[in-house]
C-alpha atoms as a PDB file:
ATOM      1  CA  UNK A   1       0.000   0.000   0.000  1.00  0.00           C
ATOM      2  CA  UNK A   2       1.483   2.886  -1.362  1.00  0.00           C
ATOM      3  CA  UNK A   3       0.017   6.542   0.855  1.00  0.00           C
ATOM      4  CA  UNK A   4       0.610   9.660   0.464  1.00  0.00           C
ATOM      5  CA  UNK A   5       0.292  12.005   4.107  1.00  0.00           C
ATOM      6  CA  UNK A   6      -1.079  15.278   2.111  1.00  0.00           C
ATOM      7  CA  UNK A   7      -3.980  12.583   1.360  1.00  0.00           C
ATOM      8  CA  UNK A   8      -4.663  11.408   4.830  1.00  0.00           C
ATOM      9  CA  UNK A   9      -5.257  15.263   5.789  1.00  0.00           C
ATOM     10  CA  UNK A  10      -7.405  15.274   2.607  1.00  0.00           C
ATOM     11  CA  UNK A  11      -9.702  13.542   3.911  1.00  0.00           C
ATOM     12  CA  UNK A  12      -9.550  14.545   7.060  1.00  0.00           C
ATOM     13  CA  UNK A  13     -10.669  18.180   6.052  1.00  0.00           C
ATOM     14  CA  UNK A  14     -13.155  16.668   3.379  1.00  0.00           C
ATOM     15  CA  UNK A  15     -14.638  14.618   6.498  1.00  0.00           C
ATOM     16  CA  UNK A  16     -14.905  17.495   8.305  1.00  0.00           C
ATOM     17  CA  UNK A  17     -16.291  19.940   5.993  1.00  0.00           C
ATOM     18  CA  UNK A  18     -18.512  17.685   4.016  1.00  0.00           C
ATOM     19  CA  UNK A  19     -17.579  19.322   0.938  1.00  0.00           C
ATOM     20  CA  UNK A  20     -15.261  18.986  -2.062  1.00  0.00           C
ATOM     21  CA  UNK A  21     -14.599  22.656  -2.676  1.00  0.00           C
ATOM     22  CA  UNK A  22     -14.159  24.442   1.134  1.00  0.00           C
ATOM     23  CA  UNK A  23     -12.013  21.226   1.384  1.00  0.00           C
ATOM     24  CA  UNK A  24     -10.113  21.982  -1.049  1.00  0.00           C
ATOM     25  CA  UNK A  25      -9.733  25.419   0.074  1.00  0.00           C
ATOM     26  CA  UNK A  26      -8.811  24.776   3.443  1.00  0.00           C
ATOM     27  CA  UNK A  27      -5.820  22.120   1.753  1.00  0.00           C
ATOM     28  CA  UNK A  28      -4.949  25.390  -1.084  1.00  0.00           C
ATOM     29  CA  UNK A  29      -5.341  23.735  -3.820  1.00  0.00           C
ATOM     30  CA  UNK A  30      -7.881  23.322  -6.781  1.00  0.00           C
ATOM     31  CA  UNK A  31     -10.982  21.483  -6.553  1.00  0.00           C
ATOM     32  CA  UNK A  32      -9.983  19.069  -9.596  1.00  0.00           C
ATOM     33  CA  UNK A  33      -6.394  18.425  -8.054  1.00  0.00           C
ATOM     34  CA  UNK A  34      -8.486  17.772  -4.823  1.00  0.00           C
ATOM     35  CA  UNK A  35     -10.646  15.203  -6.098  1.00  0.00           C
ATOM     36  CA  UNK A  36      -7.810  13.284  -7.657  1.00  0.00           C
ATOM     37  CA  UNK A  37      -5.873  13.130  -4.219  1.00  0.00           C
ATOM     38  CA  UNK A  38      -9.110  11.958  -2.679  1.00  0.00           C
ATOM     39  CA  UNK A  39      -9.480   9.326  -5.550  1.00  0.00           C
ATOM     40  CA  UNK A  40      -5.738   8.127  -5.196  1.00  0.00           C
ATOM     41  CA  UNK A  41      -6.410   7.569  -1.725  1.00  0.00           C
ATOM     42  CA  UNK A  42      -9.561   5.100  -2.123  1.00  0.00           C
ATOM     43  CA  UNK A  43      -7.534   3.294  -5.328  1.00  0.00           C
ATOM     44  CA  UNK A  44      -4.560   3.139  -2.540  1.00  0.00           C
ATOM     45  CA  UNK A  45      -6.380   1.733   0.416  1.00  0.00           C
ATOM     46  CA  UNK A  46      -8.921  -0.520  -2.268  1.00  0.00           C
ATOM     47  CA  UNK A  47     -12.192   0.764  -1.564  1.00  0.00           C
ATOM     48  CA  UNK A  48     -14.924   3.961  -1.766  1.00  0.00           C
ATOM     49  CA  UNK A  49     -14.428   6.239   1.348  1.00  0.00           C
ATOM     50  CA  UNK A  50     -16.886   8.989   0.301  1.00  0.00           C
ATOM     51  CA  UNK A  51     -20.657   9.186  -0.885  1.00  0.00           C
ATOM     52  CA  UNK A  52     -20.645  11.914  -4.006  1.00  0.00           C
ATOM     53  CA  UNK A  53     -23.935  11.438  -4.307  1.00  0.00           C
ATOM     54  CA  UNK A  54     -25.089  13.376  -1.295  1.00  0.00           C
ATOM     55  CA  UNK A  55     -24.815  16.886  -1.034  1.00  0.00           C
ATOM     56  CA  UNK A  56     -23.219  18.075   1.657  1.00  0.00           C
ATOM     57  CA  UNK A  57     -21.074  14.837   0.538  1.00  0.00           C
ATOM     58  CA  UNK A  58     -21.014  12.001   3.277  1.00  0.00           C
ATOM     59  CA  UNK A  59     -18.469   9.043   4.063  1.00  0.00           C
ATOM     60  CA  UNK A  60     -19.402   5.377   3.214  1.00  0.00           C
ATOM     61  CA  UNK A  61     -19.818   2.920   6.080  1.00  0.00           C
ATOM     62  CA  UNK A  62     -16.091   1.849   4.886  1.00  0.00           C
ATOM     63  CA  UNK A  63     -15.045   5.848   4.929  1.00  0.00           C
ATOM     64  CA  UNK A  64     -16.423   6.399   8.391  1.00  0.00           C
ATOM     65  CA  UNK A  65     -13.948   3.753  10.001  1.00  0.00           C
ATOM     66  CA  UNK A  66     -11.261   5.176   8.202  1.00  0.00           C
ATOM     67  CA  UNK A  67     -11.553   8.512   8.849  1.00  0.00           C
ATOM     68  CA  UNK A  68     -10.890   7.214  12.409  1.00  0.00           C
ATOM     69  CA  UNK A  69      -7.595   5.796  11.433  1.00  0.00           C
ATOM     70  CA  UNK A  70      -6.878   8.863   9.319  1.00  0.00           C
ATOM     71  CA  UNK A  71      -7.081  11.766  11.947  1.00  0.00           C
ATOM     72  CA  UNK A  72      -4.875   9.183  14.901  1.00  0.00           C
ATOM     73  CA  UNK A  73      -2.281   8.908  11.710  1.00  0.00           C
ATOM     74  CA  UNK A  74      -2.414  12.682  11.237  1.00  0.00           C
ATOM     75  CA  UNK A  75      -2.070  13.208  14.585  1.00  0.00           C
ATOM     76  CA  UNK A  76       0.788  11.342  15.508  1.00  0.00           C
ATOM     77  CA  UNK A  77       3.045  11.923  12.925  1.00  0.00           C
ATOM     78  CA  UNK A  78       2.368  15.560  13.861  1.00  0.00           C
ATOM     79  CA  UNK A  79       3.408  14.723  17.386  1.00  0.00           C
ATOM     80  CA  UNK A  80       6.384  12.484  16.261  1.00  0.00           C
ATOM     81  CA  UNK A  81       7.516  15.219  14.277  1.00  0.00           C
ATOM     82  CA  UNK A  82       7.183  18.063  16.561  1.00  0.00           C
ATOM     83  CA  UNK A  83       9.463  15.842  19.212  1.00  0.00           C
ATOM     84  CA  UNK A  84      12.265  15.436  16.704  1.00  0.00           C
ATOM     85  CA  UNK A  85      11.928  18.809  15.194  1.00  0.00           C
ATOM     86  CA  UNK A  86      12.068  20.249  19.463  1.00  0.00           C
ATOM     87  CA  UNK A  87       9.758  22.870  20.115  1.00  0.00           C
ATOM     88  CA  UNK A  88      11.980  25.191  21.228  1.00  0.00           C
ATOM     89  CA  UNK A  89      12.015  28.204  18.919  1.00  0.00           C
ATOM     90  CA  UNK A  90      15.778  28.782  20.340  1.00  0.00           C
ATOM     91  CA  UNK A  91      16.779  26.396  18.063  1.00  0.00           C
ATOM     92  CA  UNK A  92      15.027  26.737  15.323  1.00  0.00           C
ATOM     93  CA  UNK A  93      15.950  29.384  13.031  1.00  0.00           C
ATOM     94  CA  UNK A  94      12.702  31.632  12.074  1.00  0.00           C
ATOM     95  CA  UNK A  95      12.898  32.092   8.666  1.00  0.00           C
ATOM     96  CA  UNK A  96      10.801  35.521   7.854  1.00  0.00           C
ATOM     97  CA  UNK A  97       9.498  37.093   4.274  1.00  0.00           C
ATOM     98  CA  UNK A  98       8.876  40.754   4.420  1.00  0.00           C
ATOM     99  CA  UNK A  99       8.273  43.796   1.626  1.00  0.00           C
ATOM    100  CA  UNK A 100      11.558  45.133   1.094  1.00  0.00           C
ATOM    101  CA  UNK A 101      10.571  48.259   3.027  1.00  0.00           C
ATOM    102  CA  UNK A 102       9.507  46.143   5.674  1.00  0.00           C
ATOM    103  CA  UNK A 103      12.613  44.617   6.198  1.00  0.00           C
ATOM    104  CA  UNK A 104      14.239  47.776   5.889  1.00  0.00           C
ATOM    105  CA  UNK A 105      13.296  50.052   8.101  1.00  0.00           C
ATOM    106  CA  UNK A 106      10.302  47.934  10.025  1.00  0.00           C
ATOM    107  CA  UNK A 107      12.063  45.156  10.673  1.00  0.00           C
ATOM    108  CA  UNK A 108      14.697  45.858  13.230  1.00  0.00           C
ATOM    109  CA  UNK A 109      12.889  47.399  15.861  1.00  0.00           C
ATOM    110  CA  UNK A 110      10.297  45.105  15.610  1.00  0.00           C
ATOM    111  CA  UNK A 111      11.719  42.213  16.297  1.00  0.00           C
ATOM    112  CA  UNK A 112      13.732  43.702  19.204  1.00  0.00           C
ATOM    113  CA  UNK A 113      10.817  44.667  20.809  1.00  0.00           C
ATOM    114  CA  UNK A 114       8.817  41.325  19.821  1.00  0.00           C
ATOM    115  CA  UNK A 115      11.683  39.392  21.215  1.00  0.00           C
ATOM    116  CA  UNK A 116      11.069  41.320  25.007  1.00  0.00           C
ATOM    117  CA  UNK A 117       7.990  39.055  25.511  1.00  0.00           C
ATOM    118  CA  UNK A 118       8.699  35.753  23.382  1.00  0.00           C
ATOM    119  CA  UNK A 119      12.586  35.295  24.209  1.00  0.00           C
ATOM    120  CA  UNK A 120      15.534  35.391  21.744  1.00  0.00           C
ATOM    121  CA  UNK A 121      14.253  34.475  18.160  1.00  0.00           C
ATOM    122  CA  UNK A 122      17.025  33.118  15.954  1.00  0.00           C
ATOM    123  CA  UNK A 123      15.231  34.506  12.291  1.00  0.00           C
ATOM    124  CA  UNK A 124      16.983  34.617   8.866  1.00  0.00           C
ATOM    125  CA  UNK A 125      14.990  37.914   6.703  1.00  0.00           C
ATOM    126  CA  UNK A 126      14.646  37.453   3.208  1.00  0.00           C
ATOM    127  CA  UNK A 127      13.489  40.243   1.716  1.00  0.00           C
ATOM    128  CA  UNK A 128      11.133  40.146  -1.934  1.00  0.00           C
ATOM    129  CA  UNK A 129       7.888  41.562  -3.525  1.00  0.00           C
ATOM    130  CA  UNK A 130       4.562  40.407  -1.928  1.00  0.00           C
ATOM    131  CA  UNK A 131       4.013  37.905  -4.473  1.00  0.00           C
ATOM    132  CA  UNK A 132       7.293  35.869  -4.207  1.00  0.00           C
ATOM    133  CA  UNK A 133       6.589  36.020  -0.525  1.00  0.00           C
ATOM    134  CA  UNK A 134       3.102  34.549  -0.799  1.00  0.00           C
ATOM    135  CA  UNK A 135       4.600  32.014  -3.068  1.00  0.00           C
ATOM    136  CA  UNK A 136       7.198  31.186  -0.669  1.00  0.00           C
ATOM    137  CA  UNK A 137       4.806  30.842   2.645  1.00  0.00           C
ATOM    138  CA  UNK A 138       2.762  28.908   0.361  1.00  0.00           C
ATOM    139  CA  UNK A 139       5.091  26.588  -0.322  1.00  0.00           C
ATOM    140  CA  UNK A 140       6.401  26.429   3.574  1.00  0.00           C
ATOM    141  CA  UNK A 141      10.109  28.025   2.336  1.00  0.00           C
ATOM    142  CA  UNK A 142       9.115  30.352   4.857  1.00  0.00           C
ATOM    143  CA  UNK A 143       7.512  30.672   8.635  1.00  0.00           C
ATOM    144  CA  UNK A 144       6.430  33.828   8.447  1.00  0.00           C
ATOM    145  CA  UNK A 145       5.694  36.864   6.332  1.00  0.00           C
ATOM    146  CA  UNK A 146       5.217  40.678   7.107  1.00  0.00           C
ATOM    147  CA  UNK A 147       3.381  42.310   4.491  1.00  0.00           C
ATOM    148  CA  UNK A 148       1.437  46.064   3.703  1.00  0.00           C
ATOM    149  CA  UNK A 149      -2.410  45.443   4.265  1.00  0.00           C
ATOM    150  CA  UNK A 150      -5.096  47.127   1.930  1.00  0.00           C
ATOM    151  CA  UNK A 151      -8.578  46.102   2.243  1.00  0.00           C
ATOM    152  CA  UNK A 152      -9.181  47.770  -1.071  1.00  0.00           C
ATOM    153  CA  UNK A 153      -6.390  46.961  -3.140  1.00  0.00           C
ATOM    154  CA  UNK A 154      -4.778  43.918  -1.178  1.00  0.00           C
ATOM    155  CA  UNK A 155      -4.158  40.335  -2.765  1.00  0.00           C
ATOM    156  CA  UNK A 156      -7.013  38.879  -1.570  1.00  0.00           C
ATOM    157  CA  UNK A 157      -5.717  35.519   1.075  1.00  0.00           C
ATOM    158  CA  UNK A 158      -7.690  33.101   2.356  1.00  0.00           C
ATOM    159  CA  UNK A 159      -8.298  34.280   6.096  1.00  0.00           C
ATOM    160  CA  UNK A 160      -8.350  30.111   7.162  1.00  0.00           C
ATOM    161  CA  UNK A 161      -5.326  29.194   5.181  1.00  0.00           C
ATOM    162  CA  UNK A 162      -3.135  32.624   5.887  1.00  0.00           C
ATOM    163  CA  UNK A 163      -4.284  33.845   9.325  1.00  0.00           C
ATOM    164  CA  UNK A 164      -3.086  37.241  10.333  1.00  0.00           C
ATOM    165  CA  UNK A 165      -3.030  39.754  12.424  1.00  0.00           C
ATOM    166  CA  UNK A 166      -2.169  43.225  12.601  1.00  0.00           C
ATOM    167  CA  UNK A 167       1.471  44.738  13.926  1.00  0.00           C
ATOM    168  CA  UNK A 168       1.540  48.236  13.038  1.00  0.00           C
ATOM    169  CA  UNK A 169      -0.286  51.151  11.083  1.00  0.00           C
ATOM    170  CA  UNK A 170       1.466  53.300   8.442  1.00  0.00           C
ATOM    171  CA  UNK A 171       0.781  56.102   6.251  1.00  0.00           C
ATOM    172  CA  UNK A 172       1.627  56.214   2.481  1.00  0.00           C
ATOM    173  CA  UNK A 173       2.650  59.648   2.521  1.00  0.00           C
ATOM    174  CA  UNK A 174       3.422  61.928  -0.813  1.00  0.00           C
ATOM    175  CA  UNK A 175       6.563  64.080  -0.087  1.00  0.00           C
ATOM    176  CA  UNK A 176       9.054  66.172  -2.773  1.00  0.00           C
ATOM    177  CA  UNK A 177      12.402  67.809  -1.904  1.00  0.00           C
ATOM    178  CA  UNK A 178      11.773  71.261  -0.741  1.00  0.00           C
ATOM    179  CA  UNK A 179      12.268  74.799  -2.580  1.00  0.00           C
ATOM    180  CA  UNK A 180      14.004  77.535  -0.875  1.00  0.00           C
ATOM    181  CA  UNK A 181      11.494  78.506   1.024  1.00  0.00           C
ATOM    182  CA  UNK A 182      10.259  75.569   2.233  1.00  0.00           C
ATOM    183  CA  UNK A 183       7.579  74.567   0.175  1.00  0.00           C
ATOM    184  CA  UNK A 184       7.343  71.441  -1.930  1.00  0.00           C
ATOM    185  CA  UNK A 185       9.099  71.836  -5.245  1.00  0.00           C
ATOM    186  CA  UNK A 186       6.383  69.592  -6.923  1.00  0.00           C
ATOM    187  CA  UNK A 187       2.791  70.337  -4.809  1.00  0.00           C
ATOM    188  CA  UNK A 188      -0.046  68.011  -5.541  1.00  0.00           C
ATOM    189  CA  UNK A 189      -2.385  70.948  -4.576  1.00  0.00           C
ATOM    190  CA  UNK A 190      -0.579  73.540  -6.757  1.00  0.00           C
ATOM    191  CA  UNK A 191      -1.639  74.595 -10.072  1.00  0.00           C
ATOM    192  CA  UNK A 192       0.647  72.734 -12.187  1.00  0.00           C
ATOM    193  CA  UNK A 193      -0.237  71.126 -15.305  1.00  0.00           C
ATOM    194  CA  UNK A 194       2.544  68.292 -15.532  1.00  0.00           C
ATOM    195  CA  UNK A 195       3.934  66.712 -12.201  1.00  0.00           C
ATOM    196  CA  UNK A 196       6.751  64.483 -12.377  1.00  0.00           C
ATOM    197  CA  UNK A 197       5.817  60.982 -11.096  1.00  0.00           C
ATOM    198  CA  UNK A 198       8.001  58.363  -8.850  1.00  0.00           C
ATOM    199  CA  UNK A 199       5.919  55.351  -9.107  1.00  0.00           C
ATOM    200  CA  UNK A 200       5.934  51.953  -7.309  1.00  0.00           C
ATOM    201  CA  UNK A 201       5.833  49.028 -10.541  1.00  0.00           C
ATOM    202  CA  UNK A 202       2.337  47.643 -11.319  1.00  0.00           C
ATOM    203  CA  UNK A 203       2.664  44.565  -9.575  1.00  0.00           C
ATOM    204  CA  UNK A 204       3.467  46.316  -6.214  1.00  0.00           C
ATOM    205  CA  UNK A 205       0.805  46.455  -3.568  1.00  0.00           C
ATOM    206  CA  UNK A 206       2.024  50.111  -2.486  1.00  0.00           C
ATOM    207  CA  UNK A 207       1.463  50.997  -6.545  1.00  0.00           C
ATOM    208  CA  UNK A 208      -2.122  49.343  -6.262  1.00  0.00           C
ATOM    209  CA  UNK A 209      -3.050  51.808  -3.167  1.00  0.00           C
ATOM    210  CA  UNK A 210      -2.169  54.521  -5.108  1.00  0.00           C
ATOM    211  CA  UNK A 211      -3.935  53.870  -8.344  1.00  0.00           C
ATOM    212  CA  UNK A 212      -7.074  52.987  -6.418  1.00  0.00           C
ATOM    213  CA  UNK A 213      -6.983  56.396  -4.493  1.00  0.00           C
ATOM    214  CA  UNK A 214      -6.124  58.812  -7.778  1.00  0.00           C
ATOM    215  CA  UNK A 215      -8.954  56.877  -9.931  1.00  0.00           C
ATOM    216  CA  UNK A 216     -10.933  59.419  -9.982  1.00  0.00           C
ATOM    217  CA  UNK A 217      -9.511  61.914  -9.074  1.00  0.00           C
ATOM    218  CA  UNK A 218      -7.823  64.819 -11.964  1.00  0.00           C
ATOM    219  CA  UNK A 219      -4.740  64.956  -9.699  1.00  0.00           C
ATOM    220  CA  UNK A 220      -3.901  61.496 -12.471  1.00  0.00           C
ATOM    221  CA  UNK A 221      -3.519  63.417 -15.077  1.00  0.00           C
ATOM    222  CA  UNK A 222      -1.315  66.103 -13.681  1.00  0.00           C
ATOM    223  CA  UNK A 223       0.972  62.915 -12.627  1.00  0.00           C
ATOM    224  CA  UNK A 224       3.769  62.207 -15.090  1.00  0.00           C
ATOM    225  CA  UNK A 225       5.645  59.072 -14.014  1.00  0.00           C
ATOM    226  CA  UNK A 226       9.706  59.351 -14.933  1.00  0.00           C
ATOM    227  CA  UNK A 227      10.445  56.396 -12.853  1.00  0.00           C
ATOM    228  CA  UNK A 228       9.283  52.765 -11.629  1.00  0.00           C
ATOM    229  CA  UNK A 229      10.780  50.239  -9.046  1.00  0.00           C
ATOM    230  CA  UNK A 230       8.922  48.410  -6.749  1.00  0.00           C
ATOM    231  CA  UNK A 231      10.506  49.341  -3.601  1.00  0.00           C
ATOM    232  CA  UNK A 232      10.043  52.250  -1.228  1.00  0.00           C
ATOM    233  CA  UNK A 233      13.626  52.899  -0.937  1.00  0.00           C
ATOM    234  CA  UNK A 234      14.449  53.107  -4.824  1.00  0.00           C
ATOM    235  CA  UNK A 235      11.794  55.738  -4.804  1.00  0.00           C
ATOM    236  CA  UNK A 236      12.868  57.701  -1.925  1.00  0.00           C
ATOM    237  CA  UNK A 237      16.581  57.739  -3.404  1.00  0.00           C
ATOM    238  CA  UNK A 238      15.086  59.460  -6.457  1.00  0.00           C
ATOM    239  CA  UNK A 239      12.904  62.334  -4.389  1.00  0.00           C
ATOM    240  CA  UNK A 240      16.197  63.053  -2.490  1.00  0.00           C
ATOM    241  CA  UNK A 241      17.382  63.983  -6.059  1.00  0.00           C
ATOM    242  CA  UNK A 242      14.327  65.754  -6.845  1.00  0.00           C
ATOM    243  CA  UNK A 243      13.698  63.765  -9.800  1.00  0.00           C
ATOM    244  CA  UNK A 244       9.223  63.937  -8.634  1.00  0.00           C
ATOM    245  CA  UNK A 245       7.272  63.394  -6.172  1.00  0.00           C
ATOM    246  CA  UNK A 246       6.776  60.026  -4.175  1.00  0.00           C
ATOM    247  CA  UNK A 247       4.159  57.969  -1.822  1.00  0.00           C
ATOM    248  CA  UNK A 248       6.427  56.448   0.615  1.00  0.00           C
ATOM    249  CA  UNK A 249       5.494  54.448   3.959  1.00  0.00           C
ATOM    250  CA  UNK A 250       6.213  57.167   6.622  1.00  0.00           C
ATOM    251  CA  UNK A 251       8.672  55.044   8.413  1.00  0.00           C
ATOM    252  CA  UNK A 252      10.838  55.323   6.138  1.00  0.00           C
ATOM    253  CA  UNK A 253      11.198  59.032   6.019  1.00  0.00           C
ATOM    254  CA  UNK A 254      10.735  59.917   9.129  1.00  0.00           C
ATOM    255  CA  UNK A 255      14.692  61.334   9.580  1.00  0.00           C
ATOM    256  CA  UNK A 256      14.192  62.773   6.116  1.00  0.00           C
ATOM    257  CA  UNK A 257      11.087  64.462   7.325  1.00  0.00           C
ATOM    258  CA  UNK A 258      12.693  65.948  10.797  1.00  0.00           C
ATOM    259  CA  UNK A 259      15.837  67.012   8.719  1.00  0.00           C
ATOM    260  CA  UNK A 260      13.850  68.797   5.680  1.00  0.00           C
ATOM    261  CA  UNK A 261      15.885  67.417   3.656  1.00  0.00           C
ATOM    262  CA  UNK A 262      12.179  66.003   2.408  1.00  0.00           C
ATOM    263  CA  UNK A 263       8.842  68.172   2.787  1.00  0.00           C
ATOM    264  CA  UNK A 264       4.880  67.139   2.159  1.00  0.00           C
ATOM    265  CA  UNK A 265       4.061  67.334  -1.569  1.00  0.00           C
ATOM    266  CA  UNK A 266       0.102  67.879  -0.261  1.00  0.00           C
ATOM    267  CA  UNK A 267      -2.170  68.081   2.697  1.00  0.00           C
ATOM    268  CA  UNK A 268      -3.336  65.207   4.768  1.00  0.00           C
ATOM    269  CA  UNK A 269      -6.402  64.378   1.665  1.00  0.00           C
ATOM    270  CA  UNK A 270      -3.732  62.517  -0.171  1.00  0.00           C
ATOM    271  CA  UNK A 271      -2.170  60.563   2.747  1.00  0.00           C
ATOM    272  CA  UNK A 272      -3.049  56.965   2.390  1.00  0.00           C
ATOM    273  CA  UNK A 273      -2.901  54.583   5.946  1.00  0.00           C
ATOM    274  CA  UNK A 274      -2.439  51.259   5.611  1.00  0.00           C
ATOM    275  CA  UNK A 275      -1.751  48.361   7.965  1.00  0.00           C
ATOM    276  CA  UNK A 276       1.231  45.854   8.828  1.00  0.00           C
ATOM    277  CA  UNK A 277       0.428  42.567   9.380  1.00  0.00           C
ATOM    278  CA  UNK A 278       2.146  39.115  10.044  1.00  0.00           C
ATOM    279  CA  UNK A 279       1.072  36.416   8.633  1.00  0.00           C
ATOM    280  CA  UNK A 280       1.561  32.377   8.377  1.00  0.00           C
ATOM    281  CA  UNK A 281       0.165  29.259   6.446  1.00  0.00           C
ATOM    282  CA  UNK A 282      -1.774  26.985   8.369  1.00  0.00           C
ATOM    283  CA  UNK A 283      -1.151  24.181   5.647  1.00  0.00           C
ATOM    284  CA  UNK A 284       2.348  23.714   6.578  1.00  0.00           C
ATOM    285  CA  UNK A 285       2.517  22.237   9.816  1.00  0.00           C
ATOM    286  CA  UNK A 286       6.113  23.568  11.990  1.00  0.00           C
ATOM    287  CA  UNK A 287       5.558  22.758  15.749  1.00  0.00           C
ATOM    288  CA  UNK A 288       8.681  25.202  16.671  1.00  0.00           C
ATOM    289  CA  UNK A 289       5.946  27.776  14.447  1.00  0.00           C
ATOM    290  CA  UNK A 290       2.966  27.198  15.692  1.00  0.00           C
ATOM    291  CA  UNK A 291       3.859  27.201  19.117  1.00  0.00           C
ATOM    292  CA  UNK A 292       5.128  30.858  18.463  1.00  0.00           C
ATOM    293  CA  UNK A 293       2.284  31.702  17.130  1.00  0.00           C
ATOM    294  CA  UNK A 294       0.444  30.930  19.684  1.00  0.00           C
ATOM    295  CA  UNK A 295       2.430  32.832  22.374  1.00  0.00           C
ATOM    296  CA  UNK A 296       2.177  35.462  19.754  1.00  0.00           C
ATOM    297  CA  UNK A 297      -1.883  35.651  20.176  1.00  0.00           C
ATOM    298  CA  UNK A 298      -1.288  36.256  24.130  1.00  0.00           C
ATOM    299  CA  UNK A 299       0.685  39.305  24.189  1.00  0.00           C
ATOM    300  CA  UNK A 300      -0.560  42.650  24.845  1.00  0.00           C
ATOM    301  CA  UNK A 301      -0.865  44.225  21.131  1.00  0.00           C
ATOM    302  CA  UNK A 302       1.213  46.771  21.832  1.00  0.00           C
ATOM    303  CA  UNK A 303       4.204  44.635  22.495  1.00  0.00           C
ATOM    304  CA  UNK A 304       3.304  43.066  19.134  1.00  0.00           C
ATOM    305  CA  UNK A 305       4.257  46.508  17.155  1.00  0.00           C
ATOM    306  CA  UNK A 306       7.384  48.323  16.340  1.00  0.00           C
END
């Protein structure tokens, strides 16, 4: 008998949830690719484990003494692994995904204050675009990521799968080098025609905010973009040279800001506040992980942000 562990929690969930497509939800992955494991399983153990022809979907007689087998099998190779693995997050290197900004200039002083109420964490950053993060979290190449949170504009992640929970609020904020006097050499609320543009790449989350808020608003057409990159700091290099003017997360230009070396390009209207938040993928099962996460959940939020 040749079986396959992703199919044993299969049908686990499928028992559970009585249905072939928040099953296959729960396990991220299609419903035809979920079907298939589930049909692999009954040609690997010789026999039909689940009714299709009920809806919600029920077990046979032969999949309800199974699925009794299944979840102790589940179970203990969960517990086996966990012992082997230790649960002790000091050693276990953390290995953490973050927005390049976010590992930047968030990342530091967040994890020295996170590490105040959890205990020395051992963590290795890798820093990428959201989507290469998702993919790696996904995937379990990670154990956590910290990501920019939109509810308008976000990549939309399944709240079961990637559970989350907010570590910090930030503003998008639009900012110019200053004239002589002060005021913004390129002013969103000034009467220019033509404004030169610093803009995050189209695949960026930060570049997605920003659309969404100018949609309709005539302040797009006055924007002329002259430059693209999809991280923060690339763009804040180029407003230092006064090559536009930039939406950057205020962290990031907060010295900047008290200096004057950069200035508001507009009033408060075109801020844009946004959340931090950490995430993880249920799917991939890391004892040393989950326990954390768990501590995580009891501390005060405000030990939680930076």
């Amino acid at each position: 008998m040749n079986l396959e562990t992703k199919w044993l929690e299969d049908f686990v969930a499928l028992a559970t949830l009585r249905s072939f497509s928040a099953a296959a939800r729960k396990r991220h992955v299609t419903q035809p690719a979920f079907s298939r494991r589930i049909r692999s399983l009954e040609q690997a153990v010789g026999t039909v484990l689940v009714d299709r022809s009920t809806t919600p979907v029920s077990l046979t007689p032969e999949g309800q003494l199974f699925v009794i087998t299944a979840r102790n099998l589940v179970e203990q190779l969960s517990e086996c692994l966990g012992h082997l693995r230790g649960l002790e997050m000091a050693n276990e290197k953390l290995d953490v995904a973050a927005a390049h900004s976010l590992a930047l200039a968030f990342f530091p002083k967040w994890i020295s204050r996170l590490q105040k109420g959890v205990g020395e964490l051992p963590t290795r950053l890798l820093a990428m675009n959201v989507g290469d993060a998702i993919h790696l979290l996904r995937e379990g190449n990670c154990d956590l990521m910290l990501a920019y949170y939109d509810p308008d504009a976000n990549m939309q992640l399944d709240d079961e799968a990637f559970p989350s929970f907010s570590i910090g609020q930030v503003k998008l904020m639009p900012v110019s080098v200053p004239e002589d006097g002060g005021r913004a050499r390129f002013d969103l609320d000034g009467d220019e025609n033509s404004l030169p543009f610093l803009a995050y790449t189209q695949d960026a989350l930060l570049g997605r905010s920003i659309k969404l808020m100018l949609k309709n608003d005539p302040l797009r057409l006055r924007l002329r973009t002259v430059y693209e990159t999809a991280m923060a700091e690339g763009l804040k290099a180029m407003a230092l040279q006064g090559a536009g003017v930039a939406w950057i997360p205020d962290f990031c230009i907060r010295e900047e800001l008290a200096n004057e070396r950069l200035v508001r390009a507009g009033d408060e209207r075109w801020d844009i506040p946004l959340e931090i938040r950490l995430y993880r993928c249920s799917l991939v099962h890391k004892p040393g992980v989950e326990q954390l996460w768990r501590r995580l959940q009891k501390l005060p939020r405000d030990m939680l942000k930076a």
